[in-house]
Protein backbone atom coordinates (compact mmCIF):
# COMPACT_ATOMS: atom_id res chain seq x y z
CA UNK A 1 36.81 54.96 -61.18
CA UNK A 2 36.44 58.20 -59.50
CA UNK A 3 37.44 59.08 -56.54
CA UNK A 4 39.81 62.11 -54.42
CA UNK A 5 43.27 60.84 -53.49
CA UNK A 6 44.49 63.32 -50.63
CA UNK A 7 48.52 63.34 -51.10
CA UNK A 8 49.58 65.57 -48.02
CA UNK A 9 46.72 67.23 -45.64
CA UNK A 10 49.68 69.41 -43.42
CA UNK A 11 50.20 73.19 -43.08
CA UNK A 12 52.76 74.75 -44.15
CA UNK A 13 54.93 73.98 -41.35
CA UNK A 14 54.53 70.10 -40.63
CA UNK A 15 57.12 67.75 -40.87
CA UNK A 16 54.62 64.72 -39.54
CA UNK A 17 52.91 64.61 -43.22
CA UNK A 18 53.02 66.26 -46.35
CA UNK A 19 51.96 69.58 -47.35
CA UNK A 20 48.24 69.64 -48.48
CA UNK A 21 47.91 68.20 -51.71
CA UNK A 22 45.54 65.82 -53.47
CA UNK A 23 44.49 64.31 -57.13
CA UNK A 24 41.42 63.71 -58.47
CA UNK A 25 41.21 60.06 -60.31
CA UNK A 26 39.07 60.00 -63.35
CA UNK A 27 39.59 56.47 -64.55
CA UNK A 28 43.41 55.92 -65.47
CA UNK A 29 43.89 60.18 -65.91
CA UNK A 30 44.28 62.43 -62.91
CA UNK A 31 44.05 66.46 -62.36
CA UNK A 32 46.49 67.23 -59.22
CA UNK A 33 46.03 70.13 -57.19
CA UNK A 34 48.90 71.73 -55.90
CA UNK A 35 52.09 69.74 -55.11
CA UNK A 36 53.12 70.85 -52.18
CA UNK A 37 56.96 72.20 -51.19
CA UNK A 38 59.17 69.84 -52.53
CA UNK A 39 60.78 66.74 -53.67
CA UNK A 40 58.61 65.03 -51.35
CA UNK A 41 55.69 65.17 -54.13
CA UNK A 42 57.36 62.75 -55.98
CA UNK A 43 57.17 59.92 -52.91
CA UNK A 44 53.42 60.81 -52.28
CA UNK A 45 52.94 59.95 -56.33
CA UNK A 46 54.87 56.59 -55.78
CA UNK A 47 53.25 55.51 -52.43
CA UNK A 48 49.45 56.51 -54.00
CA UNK A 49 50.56 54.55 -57.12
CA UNK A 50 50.11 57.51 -59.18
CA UNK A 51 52.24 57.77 -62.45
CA UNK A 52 53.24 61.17 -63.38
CA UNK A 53 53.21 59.81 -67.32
CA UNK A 54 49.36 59.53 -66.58
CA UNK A 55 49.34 63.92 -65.14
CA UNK A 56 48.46 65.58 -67.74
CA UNK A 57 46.95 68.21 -65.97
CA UNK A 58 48.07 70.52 -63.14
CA UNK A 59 46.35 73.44 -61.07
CA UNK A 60 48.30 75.49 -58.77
CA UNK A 61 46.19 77.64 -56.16
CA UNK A 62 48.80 79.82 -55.28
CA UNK A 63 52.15 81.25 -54.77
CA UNK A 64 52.92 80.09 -50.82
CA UNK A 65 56.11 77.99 -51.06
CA UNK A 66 53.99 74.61 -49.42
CA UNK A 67 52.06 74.90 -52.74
CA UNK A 68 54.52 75.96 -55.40
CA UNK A 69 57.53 74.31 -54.77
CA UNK A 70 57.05 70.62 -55.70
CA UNK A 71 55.54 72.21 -59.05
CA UNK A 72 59.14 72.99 -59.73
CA UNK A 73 59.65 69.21 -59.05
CA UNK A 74 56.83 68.37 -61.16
CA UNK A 75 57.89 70.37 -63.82
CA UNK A 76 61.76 68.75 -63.81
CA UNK A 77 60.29 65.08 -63.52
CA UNK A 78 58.10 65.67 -66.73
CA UNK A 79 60.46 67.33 -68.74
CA UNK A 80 62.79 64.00 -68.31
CA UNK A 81 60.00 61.81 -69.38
CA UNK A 82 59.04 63.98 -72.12
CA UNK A 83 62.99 63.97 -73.20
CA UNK A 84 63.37 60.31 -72.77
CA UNK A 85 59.81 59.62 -74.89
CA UNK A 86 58.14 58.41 -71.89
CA UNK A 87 55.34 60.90 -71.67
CA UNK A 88 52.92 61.52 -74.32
CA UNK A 89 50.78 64.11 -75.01
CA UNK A 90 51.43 67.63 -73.23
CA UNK A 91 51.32 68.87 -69.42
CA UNK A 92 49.05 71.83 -68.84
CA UNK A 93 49.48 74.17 -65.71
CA UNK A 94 46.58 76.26 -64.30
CA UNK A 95 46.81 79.20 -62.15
CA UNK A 96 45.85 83.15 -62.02
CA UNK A 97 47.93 84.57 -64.39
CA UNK A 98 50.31 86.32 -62.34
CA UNK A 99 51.31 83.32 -61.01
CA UNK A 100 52.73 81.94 -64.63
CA UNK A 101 55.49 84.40 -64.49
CA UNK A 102 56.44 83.24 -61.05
CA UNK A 103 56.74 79.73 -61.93
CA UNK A 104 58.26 80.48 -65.08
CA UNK A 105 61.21 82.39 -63.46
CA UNK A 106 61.42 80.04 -60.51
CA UNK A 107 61.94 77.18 -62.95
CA UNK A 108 64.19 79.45 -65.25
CA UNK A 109 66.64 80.04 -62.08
CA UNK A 110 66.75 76.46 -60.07
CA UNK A 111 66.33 74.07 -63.91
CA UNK A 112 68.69 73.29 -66.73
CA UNK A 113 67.81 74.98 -69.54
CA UNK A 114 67.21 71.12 -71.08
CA UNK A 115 63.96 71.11 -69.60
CA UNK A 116 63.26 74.41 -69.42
CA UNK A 117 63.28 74.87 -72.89
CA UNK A 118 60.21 72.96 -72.98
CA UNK A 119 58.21 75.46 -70.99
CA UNK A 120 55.47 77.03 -73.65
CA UNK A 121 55.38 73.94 -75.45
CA UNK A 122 54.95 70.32 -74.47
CA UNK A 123 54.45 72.23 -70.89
CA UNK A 124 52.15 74.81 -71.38
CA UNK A 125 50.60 77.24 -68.84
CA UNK A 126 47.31 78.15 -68.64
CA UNK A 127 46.44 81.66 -67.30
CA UNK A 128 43.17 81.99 -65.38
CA UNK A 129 40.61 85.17 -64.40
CA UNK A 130 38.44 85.17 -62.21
CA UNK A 131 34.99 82.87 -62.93
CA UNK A 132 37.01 80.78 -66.04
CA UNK A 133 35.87 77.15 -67.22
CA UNK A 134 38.21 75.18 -68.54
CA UNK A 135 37.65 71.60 -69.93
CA UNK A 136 39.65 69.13 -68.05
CA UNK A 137 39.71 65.62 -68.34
CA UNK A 138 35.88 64.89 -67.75
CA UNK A 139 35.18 67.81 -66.55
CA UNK A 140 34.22 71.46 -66.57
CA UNK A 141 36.20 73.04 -63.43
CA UNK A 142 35.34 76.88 -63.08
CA UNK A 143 38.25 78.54 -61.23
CA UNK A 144 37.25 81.42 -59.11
CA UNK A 145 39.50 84.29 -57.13
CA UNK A 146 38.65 83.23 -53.13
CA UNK A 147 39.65 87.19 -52.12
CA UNK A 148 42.39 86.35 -50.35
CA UNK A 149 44.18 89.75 -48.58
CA UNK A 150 47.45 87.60 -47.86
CA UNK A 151 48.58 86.41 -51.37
CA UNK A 152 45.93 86.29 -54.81
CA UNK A 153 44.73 82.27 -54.69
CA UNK A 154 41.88 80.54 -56.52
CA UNK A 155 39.53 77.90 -55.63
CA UNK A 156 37.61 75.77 -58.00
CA UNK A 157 34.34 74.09 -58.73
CA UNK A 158 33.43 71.38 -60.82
CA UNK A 159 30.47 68.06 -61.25
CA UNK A 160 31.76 64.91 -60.71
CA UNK A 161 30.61 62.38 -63.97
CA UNK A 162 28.34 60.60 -61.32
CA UNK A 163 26.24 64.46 -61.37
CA UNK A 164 27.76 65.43 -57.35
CA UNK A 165 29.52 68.81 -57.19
CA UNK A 166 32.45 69.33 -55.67
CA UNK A 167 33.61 72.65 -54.43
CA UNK A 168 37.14 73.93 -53.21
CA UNK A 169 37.95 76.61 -51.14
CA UNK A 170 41.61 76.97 -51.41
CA UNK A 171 43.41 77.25 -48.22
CA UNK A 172 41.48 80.17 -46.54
CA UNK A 173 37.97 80.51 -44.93
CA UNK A 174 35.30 80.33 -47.99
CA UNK A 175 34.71 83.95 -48.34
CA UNK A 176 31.08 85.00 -48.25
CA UNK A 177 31.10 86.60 -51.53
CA UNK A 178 32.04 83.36 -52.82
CA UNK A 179 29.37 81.09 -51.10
CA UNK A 180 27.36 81.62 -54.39
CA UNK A 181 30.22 79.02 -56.20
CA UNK A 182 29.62 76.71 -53.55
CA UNK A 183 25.81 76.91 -53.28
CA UNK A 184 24.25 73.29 -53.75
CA UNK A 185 27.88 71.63 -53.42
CA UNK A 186 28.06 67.96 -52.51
CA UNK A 187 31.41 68.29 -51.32
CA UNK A 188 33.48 71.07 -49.86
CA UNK A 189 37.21 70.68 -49.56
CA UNK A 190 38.21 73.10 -46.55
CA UNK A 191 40.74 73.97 -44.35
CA UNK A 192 41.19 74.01 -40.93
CA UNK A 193 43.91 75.10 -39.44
CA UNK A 194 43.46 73.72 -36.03
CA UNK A 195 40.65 72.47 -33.41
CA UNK A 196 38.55 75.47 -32.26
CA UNK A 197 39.56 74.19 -28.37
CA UNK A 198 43.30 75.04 -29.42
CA UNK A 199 42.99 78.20 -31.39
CA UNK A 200 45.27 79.96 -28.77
CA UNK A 201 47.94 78.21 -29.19
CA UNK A 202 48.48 77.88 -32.85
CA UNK A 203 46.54 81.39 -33.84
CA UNK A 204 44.60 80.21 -37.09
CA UNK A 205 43.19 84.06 -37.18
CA UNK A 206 46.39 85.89 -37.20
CA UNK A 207 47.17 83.14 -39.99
CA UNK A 208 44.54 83.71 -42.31
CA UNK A 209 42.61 80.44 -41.70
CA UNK A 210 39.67 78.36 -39.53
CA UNK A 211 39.62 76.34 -37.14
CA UNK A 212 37.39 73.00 -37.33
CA UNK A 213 34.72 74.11 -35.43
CA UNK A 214 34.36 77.19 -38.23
CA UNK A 215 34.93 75.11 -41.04
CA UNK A 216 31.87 72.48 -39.76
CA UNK A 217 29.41 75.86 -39.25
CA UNK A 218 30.15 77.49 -42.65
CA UNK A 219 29.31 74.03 -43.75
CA UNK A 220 26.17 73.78 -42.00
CA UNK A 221 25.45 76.61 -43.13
CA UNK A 222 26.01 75.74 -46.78
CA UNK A 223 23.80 72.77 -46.27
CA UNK A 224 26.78 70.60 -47.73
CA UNK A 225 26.35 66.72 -47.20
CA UNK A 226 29.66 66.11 -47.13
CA UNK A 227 32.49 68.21 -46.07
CA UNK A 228 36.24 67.24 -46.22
CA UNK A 229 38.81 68.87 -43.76
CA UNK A 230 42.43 69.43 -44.28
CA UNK A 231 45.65 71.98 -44.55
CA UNK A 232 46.08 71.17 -40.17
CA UNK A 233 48.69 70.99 -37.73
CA UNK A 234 50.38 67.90 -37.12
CA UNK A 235 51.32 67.86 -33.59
CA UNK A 236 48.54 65.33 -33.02
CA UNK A 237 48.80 63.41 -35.98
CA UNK A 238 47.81 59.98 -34.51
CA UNK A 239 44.26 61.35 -33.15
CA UNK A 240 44.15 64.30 -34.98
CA UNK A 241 41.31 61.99 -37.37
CA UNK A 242 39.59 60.97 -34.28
CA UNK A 243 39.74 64.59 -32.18
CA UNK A 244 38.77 66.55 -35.20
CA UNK A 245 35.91 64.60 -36.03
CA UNK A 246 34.61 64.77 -32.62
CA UNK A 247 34.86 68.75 -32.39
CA UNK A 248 33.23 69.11 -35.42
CA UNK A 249 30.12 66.65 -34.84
CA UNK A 250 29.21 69.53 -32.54
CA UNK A 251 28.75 72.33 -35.12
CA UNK A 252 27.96 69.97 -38.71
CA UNK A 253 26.06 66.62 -39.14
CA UNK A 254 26.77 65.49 -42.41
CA UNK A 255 29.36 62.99 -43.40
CA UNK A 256 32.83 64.34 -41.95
CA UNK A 257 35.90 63.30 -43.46
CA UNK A 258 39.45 63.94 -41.51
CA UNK A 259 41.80 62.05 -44.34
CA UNK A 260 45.40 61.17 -43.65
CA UNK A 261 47.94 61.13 -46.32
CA UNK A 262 47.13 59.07 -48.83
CA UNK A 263 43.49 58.16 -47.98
CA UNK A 264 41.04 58.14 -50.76
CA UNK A 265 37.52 58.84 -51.08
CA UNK A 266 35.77 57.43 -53.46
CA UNK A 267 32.98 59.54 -55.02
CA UNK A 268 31.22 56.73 -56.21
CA UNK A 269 30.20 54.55 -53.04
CA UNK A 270 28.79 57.90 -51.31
């Protein structure tokens, strides 16, 4: 089995769903992305029937607390499995490498030392640069810098066993000097922030982000088949699905997915 499992698909500031957040599912083994900005990773894991003895490996895109945080979680929950012999094998983190030093101290100041001890050992980090491959699970997943001005982040890119490539963008508008990861992508995970009709009221610009009319042209653009939205508002959670997928038929025809928490995709029936 193969397939995307979106955990949270919220901004930072939504209390209507979790932050953005997803796994990819390769057979019984899973590589999460981000965890969000708190405790409330460890519910998404339970509901998606997810077991953290089956994470082995973890990337982190960046430093913003709606990412980071439930990393600290992640890191706590392992370390008691680990301690209890209920997790074999050894958790590996991704992220730039300044990043490993803020993790590291965040978990050094809010953990007990019993699991932080195990920090460089059966939970290792690994630091990326810019353009890196790294094996993981099935996979070769080459980590690039997206050029963000608000905070360093990195996106990722990677082929799917059934040959598709998928392509990440972070949480920022794909940056043209980057379009050359995502050339001949299958997928594209990007974010956006907000309908283009209500880009005055919730200021996706000032924010650093896209709106989904944006998102839908740079896709276009791209010639992506398939294009997957998330990192929104939530004020109109219950047709946010149905209103964002009719702003953006306007600007992208491919296939247009709007998940909700918890919805998967799977890779193989597209």
């Amino acid at each position: 089995m193969e397939r995307l499992i979106m955990l949270g698909t919220g901004n930072a500031l939504v209390t209507r769903c979790y932050n953005t957040c997803f796994a990819i599912q390769d057979d019984d083994e899973y590589f999460l992305v981000d965890a969000g900005g708190g405790n409330g990773i460890m519910r998404q894991l339970q509901d998606a029937g997810i077991p953290m003895e089956q994470i082995h490996h973890i990337f982190l895109t960046h430093e913003h607390t709606d990412h980071l945080l439930g990393m600290i979680w992640m890191i706590r929950m392992i370390a008691t499995k680990i301690r209890k012999e209920q997790y074999e094998g050894n958790l590996r983190i991704y992220c730039h490498s300044a990043l490993v030093e803020t993790v590291r101290t965040i978990a050094n100041l809010t953990l007990p030392k019993k699991f932080t001890r195990l920090l460089d050992h059966r939970i290792q980090f690994v630091p990326l640069h810019n353009g890196d491959t790294k094996h993981i699970l099935d996979y070769d997943v080459t980590f690039f810098d997206i050029l963000s001005t608000k905070a360093k982040q990195y996106g990722f890119t990677m082929r799917l066993r059934n040959g598709q490539k998928l392509t990440c963008a972070g949480d920022e508008p794909l940056n043209e000097q980057c379009f050359g990861y995502a050339e001949s992508s299958d997928w594209l995970m990007h974010e956006a922030f907000c309908l283009y009709s209500q880009r005055n009221q919730y200021d996706p610009y000032e924010k650093h982000h896209s709106t989904v009319r944006e998102a839908c042209e740079l896709a276009s653009c791209l010639n992506v088949p398939n294009l997957i939205l998330y990192h929104t508002e939530d004020d109109n959670i219950e047709r946010r699905k149905a209103l964002y997928t009719a702003e953006g038929r306007l600007y992208y025809k491919g296939n247009l997915y709007v998940p909700d928490d918890l919805e998967c995709i799977e890779f193989d029936e597209v």
